[in-house]
Every structure is written in C-alpha cells, then in structure tokens.
PDB file of N, CA and C in Angstrom:
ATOM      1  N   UNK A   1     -33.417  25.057  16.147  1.00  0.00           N
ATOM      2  CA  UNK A   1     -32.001  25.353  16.076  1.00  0.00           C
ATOM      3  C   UNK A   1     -31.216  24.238  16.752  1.00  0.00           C
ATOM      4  N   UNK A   2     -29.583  24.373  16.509  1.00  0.00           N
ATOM      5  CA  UNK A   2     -29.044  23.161  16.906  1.00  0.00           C
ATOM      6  C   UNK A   2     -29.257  23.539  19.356  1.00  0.00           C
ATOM      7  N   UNK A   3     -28.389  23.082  19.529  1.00  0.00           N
ATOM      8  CA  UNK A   3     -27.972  22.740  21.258  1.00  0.00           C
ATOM      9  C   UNK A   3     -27.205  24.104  21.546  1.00  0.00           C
ATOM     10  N   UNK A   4     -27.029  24.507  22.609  1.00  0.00           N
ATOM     11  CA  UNK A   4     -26.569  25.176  22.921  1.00  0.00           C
ATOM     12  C   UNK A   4     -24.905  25.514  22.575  1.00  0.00           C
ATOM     13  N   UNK A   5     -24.407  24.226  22.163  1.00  0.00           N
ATOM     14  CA  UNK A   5     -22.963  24.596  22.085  1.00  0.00           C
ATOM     15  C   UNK A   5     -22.342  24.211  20.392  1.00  0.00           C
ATOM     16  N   UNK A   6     -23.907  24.136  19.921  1.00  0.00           N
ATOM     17  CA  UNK A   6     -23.710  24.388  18.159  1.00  0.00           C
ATOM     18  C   UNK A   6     -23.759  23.044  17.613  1.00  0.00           C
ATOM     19  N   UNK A   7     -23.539  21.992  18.211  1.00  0.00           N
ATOM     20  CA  UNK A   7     -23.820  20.230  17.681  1.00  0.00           C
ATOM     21  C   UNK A   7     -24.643  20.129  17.527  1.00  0.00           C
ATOM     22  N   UNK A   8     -24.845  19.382  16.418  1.00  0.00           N
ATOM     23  CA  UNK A   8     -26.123  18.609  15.518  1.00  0.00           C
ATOM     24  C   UNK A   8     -26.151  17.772  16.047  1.00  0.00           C
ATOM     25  N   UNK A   9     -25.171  16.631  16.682  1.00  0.00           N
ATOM     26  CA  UNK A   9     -25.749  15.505  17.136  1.00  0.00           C
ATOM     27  C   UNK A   9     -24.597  15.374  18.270  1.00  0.00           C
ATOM     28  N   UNK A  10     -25.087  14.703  19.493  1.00  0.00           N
ATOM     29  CA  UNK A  10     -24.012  14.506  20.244  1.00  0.00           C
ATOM     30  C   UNK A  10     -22.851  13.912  19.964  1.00  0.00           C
ATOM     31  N   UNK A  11     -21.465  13.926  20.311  1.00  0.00           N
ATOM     32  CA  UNK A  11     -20.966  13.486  19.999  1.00  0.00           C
ATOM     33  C   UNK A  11     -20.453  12.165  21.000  1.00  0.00           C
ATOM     34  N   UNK A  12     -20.941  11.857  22.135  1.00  0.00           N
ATOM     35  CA  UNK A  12     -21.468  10.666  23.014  1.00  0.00           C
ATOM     36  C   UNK A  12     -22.032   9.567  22.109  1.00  0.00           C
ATOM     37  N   UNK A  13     -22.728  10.023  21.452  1.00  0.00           N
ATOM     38  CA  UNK A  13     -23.946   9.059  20.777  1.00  0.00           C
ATOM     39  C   UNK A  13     -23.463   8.462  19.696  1.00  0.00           C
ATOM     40  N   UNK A  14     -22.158   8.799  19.050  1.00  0.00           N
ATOM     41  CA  UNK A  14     -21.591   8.576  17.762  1.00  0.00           C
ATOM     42  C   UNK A  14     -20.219   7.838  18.079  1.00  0.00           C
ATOM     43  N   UNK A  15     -20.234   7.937  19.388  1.00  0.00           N
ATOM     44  CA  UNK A  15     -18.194   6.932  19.750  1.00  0.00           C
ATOM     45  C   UNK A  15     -18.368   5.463  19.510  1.00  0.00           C
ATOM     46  N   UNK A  16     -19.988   4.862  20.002  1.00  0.00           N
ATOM     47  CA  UNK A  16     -19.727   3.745  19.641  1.00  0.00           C
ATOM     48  C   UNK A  16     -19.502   3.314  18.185  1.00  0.00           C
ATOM     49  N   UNK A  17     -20.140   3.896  17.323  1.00  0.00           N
ATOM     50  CA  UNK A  17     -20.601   4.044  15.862  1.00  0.00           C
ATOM     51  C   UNK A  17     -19.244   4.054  15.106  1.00  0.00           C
ATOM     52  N   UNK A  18     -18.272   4.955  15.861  1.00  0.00           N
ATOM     53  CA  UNK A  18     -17.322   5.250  15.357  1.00  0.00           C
ATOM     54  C   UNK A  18     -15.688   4.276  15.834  1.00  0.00           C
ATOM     55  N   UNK A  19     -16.220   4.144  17.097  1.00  0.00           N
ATOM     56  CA  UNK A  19     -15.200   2.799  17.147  1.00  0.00           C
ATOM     57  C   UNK A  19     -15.482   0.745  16.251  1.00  0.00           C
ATOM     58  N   UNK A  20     -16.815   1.105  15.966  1.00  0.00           N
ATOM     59  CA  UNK A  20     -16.745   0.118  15.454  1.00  0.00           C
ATOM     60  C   UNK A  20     -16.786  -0.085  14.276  1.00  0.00           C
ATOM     61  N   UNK A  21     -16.718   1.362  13.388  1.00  0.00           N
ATOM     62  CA  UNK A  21     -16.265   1.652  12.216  1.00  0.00           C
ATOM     63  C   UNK A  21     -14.548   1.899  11.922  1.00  0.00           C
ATOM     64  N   UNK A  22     -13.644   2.059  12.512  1.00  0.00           N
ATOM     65  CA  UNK A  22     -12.816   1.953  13.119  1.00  0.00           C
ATOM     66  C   UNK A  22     -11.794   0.709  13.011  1.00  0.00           C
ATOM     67  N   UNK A  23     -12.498  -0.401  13.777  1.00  0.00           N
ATOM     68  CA  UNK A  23     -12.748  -1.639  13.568  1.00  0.00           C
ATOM     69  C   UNK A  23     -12.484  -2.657  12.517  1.00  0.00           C
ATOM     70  N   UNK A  24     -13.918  -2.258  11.588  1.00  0.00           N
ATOM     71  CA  UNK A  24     -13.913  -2.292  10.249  1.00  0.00           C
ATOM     72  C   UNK A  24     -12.734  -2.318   9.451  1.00  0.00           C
ATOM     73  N   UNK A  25     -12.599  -0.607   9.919  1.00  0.00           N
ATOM     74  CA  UNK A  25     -11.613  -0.376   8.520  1.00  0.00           C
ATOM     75  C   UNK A  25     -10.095  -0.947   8.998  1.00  0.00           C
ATOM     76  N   UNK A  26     -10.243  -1.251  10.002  1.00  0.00           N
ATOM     77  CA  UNK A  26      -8.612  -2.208  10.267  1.00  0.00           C
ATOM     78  C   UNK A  26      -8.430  -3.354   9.663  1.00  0.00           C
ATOM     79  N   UNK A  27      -9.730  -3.935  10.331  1.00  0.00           N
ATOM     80  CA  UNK A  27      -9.686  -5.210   9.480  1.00  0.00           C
ATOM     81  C   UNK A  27      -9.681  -4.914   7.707  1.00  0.00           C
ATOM     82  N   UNK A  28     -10.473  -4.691   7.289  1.00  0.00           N
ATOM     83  CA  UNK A  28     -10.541  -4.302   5.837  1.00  0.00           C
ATOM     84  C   UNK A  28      -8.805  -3.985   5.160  1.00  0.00           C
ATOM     85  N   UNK A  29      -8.214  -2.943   6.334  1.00  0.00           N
ATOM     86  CA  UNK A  29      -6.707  -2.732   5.691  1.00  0.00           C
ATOM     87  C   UNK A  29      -6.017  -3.854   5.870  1.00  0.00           C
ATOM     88  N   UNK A  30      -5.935  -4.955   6.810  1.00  0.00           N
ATOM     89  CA  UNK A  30      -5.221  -5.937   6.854  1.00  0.00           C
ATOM     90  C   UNK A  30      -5.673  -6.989   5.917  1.00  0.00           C
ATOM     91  N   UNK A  31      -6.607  -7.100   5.303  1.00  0.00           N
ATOM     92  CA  UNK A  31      -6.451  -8.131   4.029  1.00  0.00           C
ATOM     93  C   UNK A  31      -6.564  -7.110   3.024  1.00  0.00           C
ATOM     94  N   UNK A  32      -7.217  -5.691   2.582  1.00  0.00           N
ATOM     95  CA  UNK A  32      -6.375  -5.125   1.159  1.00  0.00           C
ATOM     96  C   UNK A  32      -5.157  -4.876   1.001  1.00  0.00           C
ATOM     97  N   UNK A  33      -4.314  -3.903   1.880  1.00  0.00           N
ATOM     98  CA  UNK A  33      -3.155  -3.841   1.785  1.00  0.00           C
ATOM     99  C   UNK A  33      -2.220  -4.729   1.347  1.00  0.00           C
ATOM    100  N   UNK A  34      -2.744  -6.537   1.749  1.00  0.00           N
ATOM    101  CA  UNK A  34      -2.005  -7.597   0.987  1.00  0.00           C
ATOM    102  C   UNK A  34      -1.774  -7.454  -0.084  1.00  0.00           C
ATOM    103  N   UNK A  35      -3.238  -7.632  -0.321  1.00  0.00           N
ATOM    104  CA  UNK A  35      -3.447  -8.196  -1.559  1.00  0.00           C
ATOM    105  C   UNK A  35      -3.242  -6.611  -2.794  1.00  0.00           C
ATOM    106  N   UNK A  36      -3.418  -5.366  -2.244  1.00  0.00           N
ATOM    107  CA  UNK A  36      -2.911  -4.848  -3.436  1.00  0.00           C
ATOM    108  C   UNK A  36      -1.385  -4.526  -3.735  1.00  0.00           C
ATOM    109  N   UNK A  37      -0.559  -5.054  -2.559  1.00  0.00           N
ATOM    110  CA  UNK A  37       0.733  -5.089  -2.687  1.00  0.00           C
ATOM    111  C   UNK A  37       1.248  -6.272  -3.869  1.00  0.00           C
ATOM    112  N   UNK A  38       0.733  -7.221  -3.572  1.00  0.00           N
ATOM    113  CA  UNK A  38       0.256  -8.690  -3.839  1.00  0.00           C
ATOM    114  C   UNK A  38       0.135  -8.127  -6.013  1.00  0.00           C
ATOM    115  N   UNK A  39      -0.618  -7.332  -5.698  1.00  0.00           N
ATOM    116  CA  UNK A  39      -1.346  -7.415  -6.704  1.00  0.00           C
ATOM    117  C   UNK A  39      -0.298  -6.357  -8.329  1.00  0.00           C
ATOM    118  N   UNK A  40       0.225  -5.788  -7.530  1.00  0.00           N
ATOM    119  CA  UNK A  40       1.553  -4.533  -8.136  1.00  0.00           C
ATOM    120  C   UNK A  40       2.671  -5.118  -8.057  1.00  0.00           C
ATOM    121  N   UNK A  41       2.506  -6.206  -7.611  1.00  0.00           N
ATOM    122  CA  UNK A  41       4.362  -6.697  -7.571  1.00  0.00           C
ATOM    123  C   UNK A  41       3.607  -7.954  -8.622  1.00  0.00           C
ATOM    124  N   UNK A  42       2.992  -8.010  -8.772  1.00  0.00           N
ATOM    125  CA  UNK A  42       2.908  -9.778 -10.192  1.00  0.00           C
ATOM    126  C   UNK A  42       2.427  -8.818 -11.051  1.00  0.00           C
ATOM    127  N   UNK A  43       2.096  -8.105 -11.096  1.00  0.00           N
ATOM    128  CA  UNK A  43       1.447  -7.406 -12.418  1.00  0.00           C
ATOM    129  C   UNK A  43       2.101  -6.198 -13.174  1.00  0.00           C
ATOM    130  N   UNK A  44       3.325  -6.037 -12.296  1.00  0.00           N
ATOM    131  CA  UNK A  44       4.356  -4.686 -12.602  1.00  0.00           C
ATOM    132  C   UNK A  44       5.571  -4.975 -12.356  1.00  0.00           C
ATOM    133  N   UNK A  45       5.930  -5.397 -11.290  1.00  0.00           N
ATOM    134  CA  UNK A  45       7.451  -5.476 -11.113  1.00  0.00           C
ATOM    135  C   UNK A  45       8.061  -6.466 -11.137  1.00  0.00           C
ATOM    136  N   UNK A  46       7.433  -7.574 -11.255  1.00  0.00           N
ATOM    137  CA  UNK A  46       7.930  -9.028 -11.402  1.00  0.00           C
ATOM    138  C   UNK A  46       7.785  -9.354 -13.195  1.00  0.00           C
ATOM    139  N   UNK A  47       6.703  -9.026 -13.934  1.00  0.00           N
ATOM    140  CA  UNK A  47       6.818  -8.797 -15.404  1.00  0.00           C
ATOM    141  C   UNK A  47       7.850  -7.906 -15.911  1.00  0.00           C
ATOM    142  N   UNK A  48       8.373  -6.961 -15.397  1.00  0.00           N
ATOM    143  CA  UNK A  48       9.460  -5.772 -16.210  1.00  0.00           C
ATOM    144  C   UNK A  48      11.043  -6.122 -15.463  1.00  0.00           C
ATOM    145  N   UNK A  49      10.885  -7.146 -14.356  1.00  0.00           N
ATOM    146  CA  UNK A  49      12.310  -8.149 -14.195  1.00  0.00           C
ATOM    147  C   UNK A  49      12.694  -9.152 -15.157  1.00  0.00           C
ATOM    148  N   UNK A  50      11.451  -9.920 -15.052  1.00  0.00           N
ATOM    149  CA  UNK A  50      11.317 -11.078 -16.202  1.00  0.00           C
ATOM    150  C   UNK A  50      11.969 -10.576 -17.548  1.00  0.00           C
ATOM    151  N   UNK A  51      11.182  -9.530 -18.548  1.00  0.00           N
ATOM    152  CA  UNK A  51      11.462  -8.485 -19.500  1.00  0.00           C
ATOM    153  C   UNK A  51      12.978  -8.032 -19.290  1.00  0.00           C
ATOM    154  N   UNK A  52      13.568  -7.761 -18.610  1.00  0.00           N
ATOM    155  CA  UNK A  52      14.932  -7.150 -18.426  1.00  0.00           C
ATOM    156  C   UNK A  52      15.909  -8.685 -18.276  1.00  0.00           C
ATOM    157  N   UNK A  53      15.434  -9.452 -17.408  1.00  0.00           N
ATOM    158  CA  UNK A  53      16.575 -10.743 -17.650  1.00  0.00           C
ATOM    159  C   UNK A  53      16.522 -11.314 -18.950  1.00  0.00           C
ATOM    160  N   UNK A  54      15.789 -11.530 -19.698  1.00  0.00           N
ATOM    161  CA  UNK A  54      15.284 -11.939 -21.178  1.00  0.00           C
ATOM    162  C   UNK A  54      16.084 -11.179 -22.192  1.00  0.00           C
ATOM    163  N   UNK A  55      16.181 -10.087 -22.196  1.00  0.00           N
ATOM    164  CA  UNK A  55      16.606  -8.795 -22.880  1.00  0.00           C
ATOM    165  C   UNK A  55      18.426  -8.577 -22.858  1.00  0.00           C
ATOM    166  N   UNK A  56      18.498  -9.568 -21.217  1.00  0.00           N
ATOM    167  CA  UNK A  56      20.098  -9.157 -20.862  1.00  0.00           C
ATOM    168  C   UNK A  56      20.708  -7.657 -20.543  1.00  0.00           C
ATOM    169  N   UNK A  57      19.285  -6.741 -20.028  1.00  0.00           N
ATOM    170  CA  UNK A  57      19.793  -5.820 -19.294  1.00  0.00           C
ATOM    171  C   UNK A  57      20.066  -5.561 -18.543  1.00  0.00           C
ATOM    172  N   UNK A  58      21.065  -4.634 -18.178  1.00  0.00           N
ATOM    173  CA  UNK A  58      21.513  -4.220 -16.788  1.00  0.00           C
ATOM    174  C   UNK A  58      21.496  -3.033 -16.300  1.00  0.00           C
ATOM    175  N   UNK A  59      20.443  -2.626 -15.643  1.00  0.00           N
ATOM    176  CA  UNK A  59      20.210  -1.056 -15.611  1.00  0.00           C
ATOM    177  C   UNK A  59      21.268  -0.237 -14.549  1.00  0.00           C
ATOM    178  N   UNK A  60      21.743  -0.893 -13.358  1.00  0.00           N
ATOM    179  CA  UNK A  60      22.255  -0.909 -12.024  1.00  0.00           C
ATOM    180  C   UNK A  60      23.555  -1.254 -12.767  1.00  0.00           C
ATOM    181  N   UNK A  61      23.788  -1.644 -13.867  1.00  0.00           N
ATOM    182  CA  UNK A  61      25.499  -1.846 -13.950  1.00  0.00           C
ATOM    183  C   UNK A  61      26.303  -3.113 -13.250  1.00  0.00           C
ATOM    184  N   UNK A  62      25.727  -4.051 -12.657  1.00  0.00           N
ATOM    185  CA  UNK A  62      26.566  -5.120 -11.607  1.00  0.00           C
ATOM    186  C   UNK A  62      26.821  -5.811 -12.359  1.00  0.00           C
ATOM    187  N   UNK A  63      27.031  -5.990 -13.194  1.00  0.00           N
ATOM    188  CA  UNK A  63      27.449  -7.352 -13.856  1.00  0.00           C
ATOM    189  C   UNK A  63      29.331  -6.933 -13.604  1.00  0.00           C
ATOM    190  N   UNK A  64      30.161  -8.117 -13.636  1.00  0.00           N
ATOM    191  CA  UNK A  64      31.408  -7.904 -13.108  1.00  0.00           C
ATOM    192  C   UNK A  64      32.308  -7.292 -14.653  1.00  0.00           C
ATOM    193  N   UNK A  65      33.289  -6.637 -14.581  1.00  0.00           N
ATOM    194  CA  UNK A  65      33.978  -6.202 -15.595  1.00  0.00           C
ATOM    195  C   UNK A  65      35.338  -6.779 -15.467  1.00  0.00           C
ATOM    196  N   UNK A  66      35.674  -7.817 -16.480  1.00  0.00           N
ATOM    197  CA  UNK A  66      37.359  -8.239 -15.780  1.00  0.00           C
ATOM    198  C   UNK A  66      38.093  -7.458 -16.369  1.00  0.00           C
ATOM    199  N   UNK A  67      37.770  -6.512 -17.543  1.00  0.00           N
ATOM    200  CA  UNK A  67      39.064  -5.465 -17.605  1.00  0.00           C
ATOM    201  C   UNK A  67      39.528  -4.437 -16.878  1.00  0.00           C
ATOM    202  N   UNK A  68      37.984  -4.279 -15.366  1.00  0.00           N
ATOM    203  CA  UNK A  68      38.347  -2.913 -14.641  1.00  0.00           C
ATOM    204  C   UNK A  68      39.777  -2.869 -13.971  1.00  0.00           C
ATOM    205  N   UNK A  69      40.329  -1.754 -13.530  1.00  0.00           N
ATOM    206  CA  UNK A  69      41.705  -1.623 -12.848  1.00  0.00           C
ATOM    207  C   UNK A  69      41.681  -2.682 -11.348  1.00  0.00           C
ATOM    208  N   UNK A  70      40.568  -2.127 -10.945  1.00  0.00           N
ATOM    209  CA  UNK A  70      40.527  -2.578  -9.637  1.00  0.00           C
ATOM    210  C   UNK A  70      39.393  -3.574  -9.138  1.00  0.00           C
TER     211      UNK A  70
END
C-alpha cells in the first residue's frame, strides 16, 4: 500500500525534477512564443493588409471625406 499519508511518491524527491522542468518550459516559451507570433502575423495578417490595400478597401472608414460638414 501507498505511506501513511496516501503519496505514491514523495513529493521532496520530485521538486528538483520539477524545477528543472520548469526551467525548460521557460526557456522553450521564450523562443516559441516568438516565433509563433512571428509566424500569424506573415502568414495572416500581413497577407489580408496587403489584399485590402490592393483592393482599395477601407474597412475602419478613415479615409478623409471633403464633403463632410465638419
């Protein structure tokens, strides 16, 4: 059966394991996070700008109006 207070494994025995997994995954997020930001802005939102200046749309409306009142 497990220990007296129901753990399978200490949980002493697993901090190092787990801080240096930890670690890992920091590092790991600081170069994916680039690159899949990186990776959605050239492949999505910088192609459907391109597509819209080409097209001469204006979804946001800014283009200036010289007949407005004001």
């Amino acid at each position: 059966m497990c220990g007296a207070s129901g753990d399978v494994v200490l949980p002493r025995a697993l901090s190092l394991a787990q801080s240096a997994l930890d670690r890992i995954g920091r590092m790991l997020s600081n170069v994916m996070n680039p690159v899949a930001m990186n990776l959605l802005f050239f492949t999505v939102f910088a192609p459907a700008a391109m597509i819209l200046r080409w097209g001469k749309k204006d979804l946001l409306t800014l283009a200036r109006d010289p007949n407005a009142e004001t």
